[in-house]
N, C-alpha and C. Protein backbone atom coordinates (compact mmCIF):
# COMPACT_ATOMS: atom_id res chain seq x y z
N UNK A 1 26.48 2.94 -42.07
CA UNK A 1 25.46 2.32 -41.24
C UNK A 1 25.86 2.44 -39.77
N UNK A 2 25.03 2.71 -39.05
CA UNK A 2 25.36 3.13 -37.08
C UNK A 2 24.82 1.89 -36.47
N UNK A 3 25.59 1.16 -35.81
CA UNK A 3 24.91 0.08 -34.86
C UNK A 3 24.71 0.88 -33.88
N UNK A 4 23.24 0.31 -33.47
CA UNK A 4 22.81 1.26 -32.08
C UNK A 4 22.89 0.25 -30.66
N UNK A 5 23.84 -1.32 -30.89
CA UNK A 5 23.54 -1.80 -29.86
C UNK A 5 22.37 -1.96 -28.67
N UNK A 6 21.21 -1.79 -29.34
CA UNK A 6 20.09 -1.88 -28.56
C UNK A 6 19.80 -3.37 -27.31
N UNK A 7 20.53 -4.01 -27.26
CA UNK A 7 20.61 -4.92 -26.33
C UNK A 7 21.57 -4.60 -24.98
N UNK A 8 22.87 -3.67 -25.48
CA UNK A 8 23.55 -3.33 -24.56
C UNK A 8 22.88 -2.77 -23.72
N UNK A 9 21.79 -1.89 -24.50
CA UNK A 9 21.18 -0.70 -23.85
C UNK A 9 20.37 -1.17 -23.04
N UNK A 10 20.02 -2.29 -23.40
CA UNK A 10 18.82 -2.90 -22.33
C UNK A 10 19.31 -3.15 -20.95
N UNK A 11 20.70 -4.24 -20.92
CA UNK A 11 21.18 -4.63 -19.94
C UNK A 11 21.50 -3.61 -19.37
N UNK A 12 22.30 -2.35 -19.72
CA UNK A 12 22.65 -1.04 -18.78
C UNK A 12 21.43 -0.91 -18.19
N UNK A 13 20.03 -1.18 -18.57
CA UNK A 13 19.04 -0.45 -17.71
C UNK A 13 19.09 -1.43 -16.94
N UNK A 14 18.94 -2.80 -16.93
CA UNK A 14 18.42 -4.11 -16.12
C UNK A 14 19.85 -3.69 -14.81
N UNK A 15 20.95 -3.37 -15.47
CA UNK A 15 22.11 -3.11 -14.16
C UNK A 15 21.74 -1.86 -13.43
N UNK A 16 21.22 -0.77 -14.14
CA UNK A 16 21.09 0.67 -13.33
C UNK A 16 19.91 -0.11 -12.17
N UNK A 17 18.78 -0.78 -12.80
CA UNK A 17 17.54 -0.65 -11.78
C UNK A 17 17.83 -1.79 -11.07
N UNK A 18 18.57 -2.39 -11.24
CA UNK A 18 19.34 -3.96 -10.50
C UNK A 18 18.40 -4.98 -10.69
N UNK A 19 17.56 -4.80 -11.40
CA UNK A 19 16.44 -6.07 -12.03
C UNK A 19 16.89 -6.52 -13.26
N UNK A 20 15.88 -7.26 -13.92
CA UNK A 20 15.50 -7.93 -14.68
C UNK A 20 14.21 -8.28 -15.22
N UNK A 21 13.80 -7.28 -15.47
CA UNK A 21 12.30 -7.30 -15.69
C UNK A 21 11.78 -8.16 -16.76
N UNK A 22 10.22 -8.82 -16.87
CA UNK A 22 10.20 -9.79 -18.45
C UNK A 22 9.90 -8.37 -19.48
N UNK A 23 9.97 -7.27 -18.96
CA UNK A 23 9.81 -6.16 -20.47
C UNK A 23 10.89 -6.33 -20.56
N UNK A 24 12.37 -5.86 -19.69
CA UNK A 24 13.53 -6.10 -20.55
C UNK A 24 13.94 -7.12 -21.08
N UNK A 25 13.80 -8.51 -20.61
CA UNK A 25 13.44 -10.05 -21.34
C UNK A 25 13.49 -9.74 -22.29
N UNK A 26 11.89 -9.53 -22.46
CA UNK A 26 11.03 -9.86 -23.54
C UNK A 26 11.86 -8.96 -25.08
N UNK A 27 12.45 -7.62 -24.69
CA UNK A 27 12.70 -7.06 -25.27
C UNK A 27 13.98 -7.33 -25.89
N UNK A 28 14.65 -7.71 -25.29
CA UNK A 28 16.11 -8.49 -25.59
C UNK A 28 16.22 -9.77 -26.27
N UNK A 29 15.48 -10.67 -25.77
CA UNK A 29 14.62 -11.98 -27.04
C UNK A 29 14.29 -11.34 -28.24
N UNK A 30 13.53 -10.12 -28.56
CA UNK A 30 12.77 -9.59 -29.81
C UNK A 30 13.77 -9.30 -30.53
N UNK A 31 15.14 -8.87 -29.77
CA UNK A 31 16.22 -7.85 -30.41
C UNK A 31 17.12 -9.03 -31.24
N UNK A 32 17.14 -10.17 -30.49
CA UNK A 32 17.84 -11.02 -31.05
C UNK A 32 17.29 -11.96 -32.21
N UNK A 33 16.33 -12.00 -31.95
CA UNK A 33 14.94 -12.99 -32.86
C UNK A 33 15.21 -12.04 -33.88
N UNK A 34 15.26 -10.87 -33.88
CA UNK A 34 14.84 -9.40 -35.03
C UNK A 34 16.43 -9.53 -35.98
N UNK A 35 17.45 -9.81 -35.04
CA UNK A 35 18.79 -9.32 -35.66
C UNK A 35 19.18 -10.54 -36.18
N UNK A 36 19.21 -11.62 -35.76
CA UNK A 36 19.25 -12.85 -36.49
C UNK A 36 21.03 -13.15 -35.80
N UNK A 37 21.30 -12.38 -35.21
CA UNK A 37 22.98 -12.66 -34.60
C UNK A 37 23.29 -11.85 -33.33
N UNK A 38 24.67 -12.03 -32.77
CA UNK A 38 24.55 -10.57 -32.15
C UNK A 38 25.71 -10.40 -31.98
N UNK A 39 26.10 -8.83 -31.87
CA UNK A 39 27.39 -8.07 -31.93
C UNK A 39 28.40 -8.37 -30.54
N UNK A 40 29.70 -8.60 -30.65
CA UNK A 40 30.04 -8.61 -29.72
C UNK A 40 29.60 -7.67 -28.21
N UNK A 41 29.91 -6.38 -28.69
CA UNK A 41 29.22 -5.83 -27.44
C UNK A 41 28.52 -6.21 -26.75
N UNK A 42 26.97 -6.45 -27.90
CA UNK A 42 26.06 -7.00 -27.38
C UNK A 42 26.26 -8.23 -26.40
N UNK A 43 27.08 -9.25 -26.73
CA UNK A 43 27.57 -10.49 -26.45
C UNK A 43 27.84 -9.67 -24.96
N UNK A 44 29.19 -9.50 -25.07
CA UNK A 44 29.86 -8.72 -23.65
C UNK A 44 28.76 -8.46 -22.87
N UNK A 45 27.47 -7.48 -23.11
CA UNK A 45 26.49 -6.51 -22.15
C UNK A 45 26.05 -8.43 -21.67
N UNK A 46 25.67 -9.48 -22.12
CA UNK A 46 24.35 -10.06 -22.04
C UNK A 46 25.74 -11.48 -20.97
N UNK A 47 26.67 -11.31 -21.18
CA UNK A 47 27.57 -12.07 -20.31
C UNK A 47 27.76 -11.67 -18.53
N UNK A 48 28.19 -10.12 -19.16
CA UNK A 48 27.90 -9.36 -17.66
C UNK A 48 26.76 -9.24 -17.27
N UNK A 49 25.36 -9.32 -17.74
CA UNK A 49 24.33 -9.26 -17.07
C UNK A 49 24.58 -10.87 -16.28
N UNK A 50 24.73 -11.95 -17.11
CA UNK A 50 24.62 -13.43 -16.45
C UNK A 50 25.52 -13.13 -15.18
N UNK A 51 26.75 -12.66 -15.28
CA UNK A 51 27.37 -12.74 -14.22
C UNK A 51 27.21 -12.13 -12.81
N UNK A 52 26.83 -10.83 -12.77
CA UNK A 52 26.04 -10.00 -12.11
C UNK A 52 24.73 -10.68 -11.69
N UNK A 53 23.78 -11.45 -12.37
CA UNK A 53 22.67 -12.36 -11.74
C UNK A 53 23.30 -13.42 -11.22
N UNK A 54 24.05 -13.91 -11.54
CA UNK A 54 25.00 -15.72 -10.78
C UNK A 54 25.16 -15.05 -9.29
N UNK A 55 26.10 -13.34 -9.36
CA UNK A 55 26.57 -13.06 -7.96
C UNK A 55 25.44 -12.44 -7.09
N UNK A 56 24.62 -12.45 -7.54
CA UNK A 56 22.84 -12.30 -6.82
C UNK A 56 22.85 -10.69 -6.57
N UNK A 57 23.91 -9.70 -7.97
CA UNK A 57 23.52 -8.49 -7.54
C UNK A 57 22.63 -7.90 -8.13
N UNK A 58 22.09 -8.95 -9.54
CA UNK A 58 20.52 -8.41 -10.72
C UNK A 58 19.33 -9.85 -9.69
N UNK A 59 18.42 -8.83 -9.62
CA UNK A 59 17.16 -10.06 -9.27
C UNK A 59 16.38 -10.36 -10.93
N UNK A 60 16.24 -11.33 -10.74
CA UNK A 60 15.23 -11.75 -11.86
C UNK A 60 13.79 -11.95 -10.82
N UNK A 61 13.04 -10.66 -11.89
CA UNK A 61 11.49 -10.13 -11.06
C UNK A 61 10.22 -10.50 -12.01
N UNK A 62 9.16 -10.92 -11.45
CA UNK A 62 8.35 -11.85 -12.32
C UNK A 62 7.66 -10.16 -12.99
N UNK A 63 7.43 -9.12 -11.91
CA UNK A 63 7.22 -7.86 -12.41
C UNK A 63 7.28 -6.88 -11.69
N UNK A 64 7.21 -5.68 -12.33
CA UNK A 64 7.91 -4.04 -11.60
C UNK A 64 6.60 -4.07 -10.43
């Protein structure tokens, strides 16, 4: 079985475009609602996103 970390993947985009969009939100809620847990990685990606928004270098954007 391949974990595809699909949450990591999200936050790498929310860090490349330095947002936080509610599609990537929304999409990252679904991933977790869907998986019922989440993988460390995942954990790790969704810590560094918090931290990176605390140091005001991700904006949280109502939209693109």
């Amino acid at each position: 079985m391949r974990t595809t970390y699909v949450i990591r993947q999200l936050v790498e985009k929310a860090l490349y475009i330095k947002k936080l969009t509610p599609d990537i939100e929304n999409e990252i809620n679904y991933e977790l609602t869907r998986l019922g847990y989440i993988s460390d990685v995942d954990f790790e990606a969704l810590e560094l996103l918090m931290a990176e928004m605390d140091a005001g270098r991700i904006q949280l954007v109502a939209s693109i």
